[in-house]
C-alpha atoms as a PDB file:
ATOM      1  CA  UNK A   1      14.204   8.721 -11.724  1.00  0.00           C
ATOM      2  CA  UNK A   2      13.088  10.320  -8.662  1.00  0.00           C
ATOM      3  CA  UNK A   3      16.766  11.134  -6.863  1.00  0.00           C
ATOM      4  CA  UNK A   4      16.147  10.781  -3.337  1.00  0.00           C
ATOM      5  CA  UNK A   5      19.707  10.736  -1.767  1.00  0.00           C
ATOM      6  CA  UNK A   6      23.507   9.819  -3.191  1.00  0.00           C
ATOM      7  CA  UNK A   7      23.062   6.170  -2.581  1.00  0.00           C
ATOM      8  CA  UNK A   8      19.252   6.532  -3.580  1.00  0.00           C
ATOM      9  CA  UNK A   9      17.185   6.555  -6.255  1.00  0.00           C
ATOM     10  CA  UNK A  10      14.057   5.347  -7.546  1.00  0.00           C
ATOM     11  CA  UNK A  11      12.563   4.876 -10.906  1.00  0.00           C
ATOM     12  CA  UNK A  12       9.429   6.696 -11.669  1.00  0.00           C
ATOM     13  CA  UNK A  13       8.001   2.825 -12.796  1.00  0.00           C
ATOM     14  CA  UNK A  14       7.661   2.073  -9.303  1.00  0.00           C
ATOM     15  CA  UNK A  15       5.557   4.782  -7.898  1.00  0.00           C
ATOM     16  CA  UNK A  16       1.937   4.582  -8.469  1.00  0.00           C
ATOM     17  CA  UNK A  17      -0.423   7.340  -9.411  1.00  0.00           C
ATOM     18  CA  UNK A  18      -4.113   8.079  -8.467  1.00  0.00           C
ATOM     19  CA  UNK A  19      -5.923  11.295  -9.702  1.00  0.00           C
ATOM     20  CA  UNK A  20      -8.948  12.558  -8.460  1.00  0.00           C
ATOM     21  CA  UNK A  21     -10.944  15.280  -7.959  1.00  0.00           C
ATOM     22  CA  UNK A  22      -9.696  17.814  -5.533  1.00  0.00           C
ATOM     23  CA  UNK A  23     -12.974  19.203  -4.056  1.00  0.00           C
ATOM     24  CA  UNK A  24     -13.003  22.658  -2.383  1.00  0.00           C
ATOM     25  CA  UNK A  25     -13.992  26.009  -4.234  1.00  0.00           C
ATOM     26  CA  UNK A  26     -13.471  26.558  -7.731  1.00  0.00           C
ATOM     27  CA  UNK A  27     -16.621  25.631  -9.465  1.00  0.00           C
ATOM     28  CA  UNK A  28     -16.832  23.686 -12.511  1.00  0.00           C
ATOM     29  CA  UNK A  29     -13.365  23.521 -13.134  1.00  0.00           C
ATOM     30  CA  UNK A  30     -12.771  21.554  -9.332  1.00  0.00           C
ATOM     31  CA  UNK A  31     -15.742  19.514 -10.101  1.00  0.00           C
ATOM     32  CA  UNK A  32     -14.783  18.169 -13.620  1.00  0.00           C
ATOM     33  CA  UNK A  33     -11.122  17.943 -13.286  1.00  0.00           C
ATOM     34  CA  UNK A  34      -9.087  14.719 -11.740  1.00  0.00           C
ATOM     35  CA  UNK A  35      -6.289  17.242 -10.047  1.00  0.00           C
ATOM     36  CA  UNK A  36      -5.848  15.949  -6.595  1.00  0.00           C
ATOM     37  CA  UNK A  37      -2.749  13.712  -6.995  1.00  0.00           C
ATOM     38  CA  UNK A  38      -2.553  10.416  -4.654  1.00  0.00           C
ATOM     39  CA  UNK A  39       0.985   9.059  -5.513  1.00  0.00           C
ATOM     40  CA  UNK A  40       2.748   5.761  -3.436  1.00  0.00           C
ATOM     41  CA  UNK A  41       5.478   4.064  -3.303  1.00  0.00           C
ATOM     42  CA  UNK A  42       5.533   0.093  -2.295  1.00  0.00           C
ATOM     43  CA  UNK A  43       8.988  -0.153   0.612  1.00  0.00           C
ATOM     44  CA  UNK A  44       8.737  -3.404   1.464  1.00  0.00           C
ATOM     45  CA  UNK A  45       8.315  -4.638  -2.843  1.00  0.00           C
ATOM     46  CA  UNK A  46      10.909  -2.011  -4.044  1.00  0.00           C
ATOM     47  CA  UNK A  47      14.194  -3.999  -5.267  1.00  0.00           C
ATOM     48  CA  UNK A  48      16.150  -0.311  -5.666  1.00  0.00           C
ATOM     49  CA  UNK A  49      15.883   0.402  -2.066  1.00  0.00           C
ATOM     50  CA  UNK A  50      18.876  -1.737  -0.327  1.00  0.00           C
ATOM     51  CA  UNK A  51      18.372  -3.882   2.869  1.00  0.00           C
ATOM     52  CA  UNK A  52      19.185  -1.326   5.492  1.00  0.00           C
ATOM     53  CA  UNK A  53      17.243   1.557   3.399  1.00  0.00           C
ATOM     54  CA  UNK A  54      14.358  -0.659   3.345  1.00  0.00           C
ATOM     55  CA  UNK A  55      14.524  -1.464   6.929  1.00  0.00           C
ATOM     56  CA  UNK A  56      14.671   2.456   7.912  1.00  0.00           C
ATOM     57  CA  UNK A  57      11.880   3.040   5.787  1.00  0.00           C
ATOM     58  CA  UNK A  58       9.778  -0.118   6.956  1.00  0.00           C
ATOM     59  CA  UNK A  59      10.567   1.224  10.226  1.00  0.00           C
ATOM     60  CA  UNK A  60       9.590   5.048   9.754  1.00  0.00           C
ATOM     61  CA  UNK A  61       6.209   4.242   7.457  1.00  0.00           C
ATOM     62  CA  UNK A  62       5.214   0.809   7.155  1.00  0.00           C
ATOM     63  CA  UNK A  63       5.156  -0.626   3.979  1.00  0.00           C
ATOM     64  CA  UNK A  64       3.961   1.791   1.923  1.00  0.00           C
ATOM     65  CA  UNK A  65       4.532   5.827   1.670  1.00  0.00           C
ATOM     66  CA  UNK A  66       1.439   7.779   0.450  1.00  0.00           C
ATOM     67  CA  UNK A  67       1.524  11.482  -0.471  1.00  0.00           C
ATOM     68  CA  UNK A  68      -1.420  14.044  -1.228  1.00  0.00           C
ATOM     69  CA  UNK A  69      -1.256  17.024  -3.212  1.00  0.00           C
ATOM     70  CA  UNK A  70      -4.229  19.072  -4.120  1.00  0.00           C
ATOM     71  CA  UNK A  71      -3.236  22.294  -3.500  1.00  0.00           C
ATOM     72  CA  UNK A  72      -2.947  23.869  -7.231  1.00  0.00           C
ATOM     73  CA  UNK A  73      -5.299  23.857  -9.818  1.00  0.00           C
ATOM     74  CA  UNK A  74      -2.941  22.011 -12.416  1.00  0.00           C
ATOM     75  CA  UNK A  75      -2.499  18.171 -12.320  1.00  0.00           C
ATOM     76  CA  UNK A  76       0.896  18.486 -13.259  1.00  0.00           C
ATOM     77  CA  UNK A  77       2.086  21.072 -10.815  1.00  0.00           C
ATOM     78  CA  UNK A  78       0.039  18.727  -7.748  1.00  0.00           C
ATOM     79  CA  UNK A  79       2.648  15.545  -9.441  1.00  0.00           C
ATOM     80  CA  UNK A  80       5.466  17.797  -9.298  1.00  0.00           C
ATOM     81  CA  UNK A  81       4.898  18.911  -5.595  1.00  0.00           C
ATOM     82  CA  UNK A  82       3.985  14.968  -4.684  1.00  0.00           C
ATOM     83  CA  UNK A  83       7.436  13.700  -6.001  1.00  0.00           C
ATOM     84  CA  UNK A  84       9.370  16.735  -4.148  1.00  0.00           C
ATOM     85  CA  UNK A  85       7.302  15.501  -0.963  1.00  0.00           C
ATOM     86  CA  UNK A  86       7.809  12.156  -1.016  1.00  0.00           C
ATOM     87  CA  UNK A  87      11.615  13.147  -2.203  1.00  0.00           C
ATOM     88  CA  UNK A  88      11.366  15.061   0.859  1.00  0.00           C
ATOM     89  CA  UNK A  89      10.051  12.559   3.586  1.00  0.00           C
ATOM     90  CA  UNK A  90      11.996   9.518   2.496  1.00  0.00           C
ATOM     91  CA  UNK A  91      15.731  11.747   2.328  1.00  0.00           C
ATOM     92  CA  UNK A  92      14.792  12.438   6.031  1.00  0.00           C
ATOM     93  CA  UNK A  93      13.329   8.960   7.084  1.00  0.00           C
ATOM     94  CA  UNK A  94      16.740   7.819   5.306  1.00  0.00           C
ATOM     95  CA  UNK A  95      18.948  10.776   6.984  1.00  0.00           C
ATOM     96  CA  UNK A  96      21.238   9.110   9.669  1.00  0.00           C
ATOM     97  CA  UNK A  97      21.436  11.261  12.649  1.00  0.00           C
ATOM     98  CA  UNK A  98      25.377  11.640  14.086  1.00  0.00           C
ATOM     99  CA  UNK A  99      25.384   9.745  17.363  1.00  0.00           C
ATOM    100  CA  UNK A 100      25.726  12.809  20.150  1.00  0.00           C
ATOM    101  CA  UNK A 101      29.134  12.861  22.390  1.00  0.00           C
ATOM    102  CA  UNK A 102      28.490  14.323  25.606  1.00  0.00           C
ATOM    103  CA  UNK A 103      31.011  16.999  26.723  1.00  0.00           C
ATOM    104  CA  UNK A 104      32.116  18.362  29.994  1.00  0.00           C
ATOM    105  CA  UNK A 105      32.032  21.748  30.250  1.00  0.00           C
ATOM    106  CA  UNK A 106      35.563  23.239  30.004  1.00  0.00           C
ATOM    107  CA  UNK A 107      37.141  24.675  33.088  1.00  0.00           C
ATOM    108  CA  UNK A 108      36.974  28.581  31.970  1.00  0.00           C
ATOM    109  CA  UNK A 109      33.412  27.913  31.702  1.00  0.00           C
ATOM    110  CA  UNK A 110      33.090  26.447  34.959  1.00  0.00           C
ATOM    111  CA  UNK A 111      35.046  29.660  36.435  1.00  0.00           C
ATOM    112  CA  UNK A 112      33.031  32.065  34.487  1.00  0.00           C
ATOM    113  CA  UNK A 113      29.636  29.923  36.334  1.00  0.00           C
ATOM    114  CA  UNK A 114      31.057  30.275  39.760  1.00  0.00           C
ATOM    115  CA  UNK A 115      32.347  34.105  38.760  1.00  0.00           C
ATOM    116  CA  UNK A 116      28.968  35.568  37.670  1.00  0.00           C
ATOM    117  CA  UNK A 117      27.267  33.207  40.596  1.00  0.00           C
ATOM    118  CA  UNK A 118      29.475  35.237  43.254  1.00  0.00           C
ATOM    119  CA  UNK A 119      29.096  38.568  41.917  1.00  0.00           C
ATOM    120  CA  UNK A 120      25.190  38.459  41.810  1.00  0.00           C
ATOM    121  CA  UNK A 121      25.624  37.286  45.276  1.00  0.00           C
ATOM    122  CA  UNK A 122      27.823  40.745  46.159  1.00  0.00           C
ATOM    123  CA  UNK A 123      25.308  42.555  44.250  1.00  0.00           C
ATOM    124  CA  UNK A 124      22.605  41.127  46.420  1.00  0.00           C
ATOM    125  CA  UNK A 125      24.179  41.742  49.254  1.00  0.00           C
ATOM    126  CA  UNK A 126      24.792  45.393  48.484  1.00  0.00           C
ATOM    127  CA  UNK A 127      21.340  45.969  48.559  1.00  0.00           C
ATOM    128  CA  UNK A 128      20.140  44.602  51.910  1.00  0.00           C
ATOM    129  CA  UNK A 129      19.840  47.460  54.671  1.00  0.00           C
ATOM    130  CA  UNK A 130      22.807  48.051  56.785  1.00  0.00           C
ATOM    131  CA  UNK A 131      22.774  46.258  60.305  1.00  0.00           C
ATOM    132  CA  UNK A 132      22.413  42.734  59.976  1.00  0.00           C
ATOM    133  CA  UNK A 133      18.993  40.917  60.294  1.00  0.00           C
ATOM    134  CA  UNK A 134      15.395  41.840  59.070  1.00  0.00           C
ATOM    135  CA  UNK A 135      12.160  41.245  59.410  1.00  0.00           C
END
């Protein structure tokens, strides 16, 4: 089971593997070895996800979520960082953002404003020259 959120989870028979070889440096090893993990997951198909999961997700990614990982050397360690991405992605896709309140600003706030506003404005003024207008 790959734990995604409280309310989600989904079992590791429904994600679908594809190794390959990762490419890059490393010589023979990089050449002969399938480590580059491809893993995805099928949204719109999946009967764990609920309806409004599934329609956040459909939403976010489309159908289907594909992760990479090919940036060890070991196939396992690549499948273990592709699970905690896609664990990763779909807990945010799925994350439900608190709707924002706007606020007034409170009236010590507003005084404090106007406060530092008028004694810039004296500070200002104690630097012009004495004697009225210029320039």
């Amino acid at each position: 089971m790959v734990r995604v959120s409280r309310s989600c989870a989904i079992p590791l028979s429904e994600l679908e593997w594809r190794f390959t070889p990762s490419g890059g440096p490393g010589g023979q090893h990089a050449n002969r070895s399938n480590t580059r993990a491809e893993l995805r997951f099928d949204v719109a198909g999946s009967p764990s996800l609920g309806p409004v999961q599934r329609a956040r997700l459909l939403a976010r990614f489309g159908p289907v979520v594909r992760v990479v990982a090919d940036q060890e050397r070991s196939q396992l360690r690549n499948r273990d960082l592709a699970v905690r991405r896609l664990r990763e992605r779909l807990a945010e896709a799925l994350r439900v953002q608190p709707t924002r309140r706007p606020t007034a600003p409170s009236l010590s706030a507003r005084r404090g404003r106007v406060e530092s506003k008028r004694r810039r404005g004296d500070l200002k003024r104690s630097r012009r020259p004495p004697g009225g207008e210029e320039g």
